[in-house]
Protein backbone atom coordinates (compact mmCIF):
# COMPACT_ATOMS: atom_id res chain seq x y z
CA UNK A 1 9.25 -20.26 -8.29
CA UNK A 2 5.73 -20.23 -7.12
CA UNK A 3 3.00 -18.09 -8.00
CA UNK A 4 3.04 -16.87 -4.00
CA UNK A 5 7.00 -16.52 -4.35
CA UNK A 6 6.62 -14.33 -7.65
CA UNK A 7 3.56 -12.23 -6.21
CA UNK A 8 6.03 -11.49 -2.91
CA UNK A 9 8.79 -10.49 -5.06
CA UNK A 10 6.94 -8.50 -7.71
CA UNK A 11 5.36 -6.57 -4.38
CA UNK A 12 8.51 -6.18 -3.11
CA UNK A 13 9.90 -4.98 -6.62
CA UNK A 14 7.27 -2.44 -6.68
CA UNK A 15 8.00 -0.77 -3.64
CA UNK A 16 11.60 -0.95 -3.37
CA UNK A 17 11.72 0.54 -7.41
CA UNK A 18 9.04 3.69 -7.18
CA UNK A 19 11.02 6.32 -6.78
CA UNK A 20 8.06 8.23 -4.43
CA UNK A 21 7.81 4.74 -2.55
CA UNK A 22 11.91 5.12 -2.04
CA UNK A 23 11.77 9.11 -1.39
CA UNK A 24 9.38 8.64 1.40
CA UNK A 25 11.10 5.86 2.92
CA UNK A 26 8.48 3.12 2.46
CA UNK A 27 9.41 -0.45 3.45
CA UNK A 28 7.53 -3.47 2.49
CA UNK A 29 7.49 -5.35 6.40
CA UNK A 30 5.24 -7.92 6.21
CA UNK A 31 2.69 -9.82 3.60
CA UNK A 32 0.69 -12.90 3.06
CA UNK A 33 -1.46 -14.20 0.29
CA UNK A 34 -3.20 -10.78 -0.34
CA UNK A 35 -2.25 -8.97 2.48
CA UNK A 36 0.57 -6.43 2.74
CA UNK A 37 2.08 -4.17 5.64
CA UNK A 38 4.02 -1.44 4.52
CA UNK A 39 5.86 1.07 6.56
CA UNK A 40 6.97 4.82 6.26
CA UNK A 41 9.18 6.37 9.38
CA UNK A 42 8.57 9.63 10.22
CA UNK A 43 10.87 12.51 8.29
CA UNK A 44 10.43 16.01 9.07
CA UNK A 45 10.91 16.74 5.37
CA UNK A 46 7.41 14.93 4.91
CA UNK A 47 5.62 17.38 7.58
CA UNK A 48 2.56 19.10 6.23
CA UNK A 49 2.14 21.58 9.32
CA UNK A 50 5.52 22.61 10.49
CA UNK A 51 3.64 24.24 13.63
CA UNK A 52 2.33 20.58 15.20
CA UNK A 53 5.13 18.53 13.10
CA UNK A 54 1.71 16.24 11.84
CA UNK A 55 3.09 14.44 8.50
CA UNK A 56 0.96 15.73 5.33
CA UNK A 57 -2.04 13.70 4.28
CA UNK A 58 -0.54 13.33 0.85
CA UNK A 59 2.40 11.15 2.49
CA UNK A 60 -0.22 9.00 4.13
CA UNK A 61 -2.32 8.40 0.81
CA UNK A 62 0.85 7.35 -1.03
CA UNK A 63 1.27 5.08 1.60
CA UNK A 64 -2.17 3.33 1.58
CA UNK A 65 -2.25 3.81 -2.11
CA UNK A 66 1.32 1.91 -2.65
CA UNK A 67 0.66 -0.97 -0.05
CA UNK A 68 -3.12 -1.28 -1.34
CA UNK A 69 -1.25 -2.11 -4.76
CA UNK A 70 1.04 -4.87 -3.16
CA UNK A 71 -1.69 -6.34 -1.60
CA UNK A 72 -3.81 -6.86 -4.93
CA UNK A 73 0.16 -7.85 -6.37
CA UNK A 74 0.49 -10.57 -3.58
CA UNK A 75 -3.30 -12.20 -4.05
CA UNK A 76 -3.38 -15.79 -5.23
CA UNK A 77 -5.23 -14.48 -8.41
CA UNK A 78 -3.43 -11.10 -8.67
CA UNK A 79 -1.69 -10.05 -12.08
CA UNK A 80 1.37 -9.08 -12.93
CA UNK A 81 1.05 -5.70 -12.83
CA UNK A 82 -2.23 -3.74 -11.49
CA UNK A 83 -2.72 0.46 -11.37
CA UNK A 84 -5.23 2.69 -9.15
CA UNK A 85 -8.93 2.52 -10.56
CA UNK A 86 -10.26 4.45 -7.07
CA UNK A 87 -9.00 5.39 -3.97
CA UNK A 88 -11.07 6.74 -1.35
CA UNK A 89 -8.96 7.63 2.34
CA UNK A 90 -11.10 8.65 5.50
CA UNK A 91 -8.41 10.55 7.53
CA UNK A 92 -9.52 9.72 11.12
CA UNK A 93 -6.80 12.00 13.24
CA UNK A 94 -3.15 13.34 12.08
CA UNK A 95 -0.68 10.81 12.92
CA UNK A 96 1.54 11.70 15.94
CA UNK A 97 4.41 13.74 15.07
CA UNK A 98 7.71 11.31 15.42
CA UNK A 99 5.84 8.13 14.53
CA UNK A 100 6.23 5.78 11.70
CA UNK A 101 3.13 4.86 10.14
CA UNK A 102 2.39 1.30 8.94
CA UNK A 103 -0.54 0.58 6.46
CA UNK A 104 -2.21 -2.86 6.01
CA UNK A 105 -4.19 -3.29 3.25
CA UNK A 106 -6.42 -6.75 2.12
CA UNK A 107 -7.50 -7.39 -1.18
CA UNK A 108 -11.04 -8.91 -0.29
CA UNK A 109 -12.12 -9.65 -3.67
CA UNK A 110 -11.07 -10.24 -6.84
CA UNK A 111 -12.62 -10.07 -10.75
CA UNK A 112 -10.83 -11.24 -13.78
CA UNK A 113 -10.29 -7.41 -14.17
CA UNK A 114 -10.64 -5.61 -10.96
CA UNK A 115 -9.70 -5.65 -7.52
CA UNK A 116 -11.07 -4.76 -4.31
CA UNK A 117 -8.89 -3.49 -1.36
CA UNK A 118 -9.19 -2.03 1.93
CA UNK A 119 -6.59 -0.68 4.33
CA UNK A 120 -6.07 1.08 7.89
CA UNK A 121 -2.67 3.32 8.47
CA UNK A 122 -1.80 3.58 12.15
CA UNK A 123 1.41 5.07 14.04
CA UNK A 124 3.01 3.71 17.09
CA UNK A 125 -0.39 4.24 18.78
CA UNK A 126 -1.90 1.17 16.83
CA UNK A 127 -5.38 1.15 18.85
CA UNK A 128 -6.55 3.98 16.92
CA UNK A 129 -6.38 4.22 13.53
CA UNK A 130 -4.47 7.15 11.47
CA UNK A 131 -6.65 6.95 8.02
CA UNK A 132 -8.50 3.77 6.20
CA UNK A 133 -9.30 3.19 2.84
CA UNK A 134 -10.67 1.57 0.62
CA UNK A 135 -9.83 1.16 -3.40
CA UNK A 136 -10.25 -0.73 -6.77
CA UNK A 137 -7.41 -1.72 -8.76
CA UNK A 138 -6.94 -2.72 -12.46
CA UNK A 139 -5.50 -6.47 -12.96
CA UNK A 140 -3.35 -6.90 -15.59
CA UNK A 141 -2.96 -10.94 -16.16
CA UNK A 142 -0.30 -12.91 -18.49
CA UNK A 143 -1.55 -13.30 -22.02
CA UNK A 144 -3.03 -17.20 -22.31
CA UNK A 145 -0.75 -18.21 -24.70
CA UNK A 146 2.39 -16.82 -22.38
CA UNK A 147 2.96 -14.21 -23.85
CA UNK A 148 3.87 -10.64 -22.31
C-alpha cells in the first residue's frame, strides 16, 4: 500500500468512524494529495432556525473542521493521526434550506509538527460561498524506528 493509498483510507476511516461525522451524515466524496471534499445533506434535525429552515452554524463548522482534518490526513507528508490546533470559520450567508453542503479544504503547508489548512463550504448554489476557513492542525508522525 502506498503512502497516498494509506492517507485516502485513514481519511476515509476518520470520517466514516466519528460518530458526529456519521450523526450528521457526512460523506467523504472526493480527495487528492491534500485535498478533501466532504459532504453533509441537508436534515431538518440539523436546523438551527426552525422559522427559515437555515442549518445551524455548528453543523457547518463540524463540517469544515472534519474535512480540514482529512485534508492534512491525505497530504503527502501528513501523519497518521492529526487533531484541531485552530479553527477560525467566516460564515458568509446561511446555507439554503434543503441543500447539502460540501466543504473543500487544502492543506497548503506543512511543518514537521503543524499543518496549515483552508476550506470554503458551499450548497447547491456553488458560486457563492456558505462559510470558509482556515485552521492549524497537530501532525502526529510514525516513531523513526517504526514504532507506534
Amino acid at each position: 500500500m502506498t503512502d497516498a493509498d494509506r492517507h485516502l483510507e485513514e481519511a476515509r476511516r476518520v470520517i466514516a468512524q466519528l460518530p458526529y461525522c456519521v450523526a450528521l451524515g457526512m460523506e467523504l466524496v472526493a480527495t487528492s494529495p491534500g485535498v478533501a471534499e466532504v459532504e453533509m445533506p441537508w436534515d431538518e434535525a440539523l436546523v438551527g432556525d426552525p422559522a427559515t429552515g437555515v442549518i445551524h452554524g455548528g453543523a457547518v463548522s463540524a463540517l469544515m473542521d472534519s474535512c480540514s482534518g482529512a485534508a492534512v490526513l491525505l497530504h503527502p507528508q501528513g501523519g497518521r493521526t492529526t487533531a484541531t490546533l485552530d479553527l477560525r470559520i467566516d460564515y458568509m450567508r446561511p446555507a439554503t434550506p434543503g441543500q447539502r453542503i460540501r466543504a473543500r479544504a487544502e492543506c497548503y503547508h506543512m511543518t514537521h509538527t503543524v499543518a496549515f489548512v483552508r476550506a470554503v463550504a458551499r450548497d447547491d448554489d456553488t458560486a457563492r460561498p456558505v462559510a470558509t476557513a482556515s485552521a492549524a492542525f497537530t501532525v502526529e508522525r510514525p516513531a523513526r524506528d517504526g514504532s507506534a
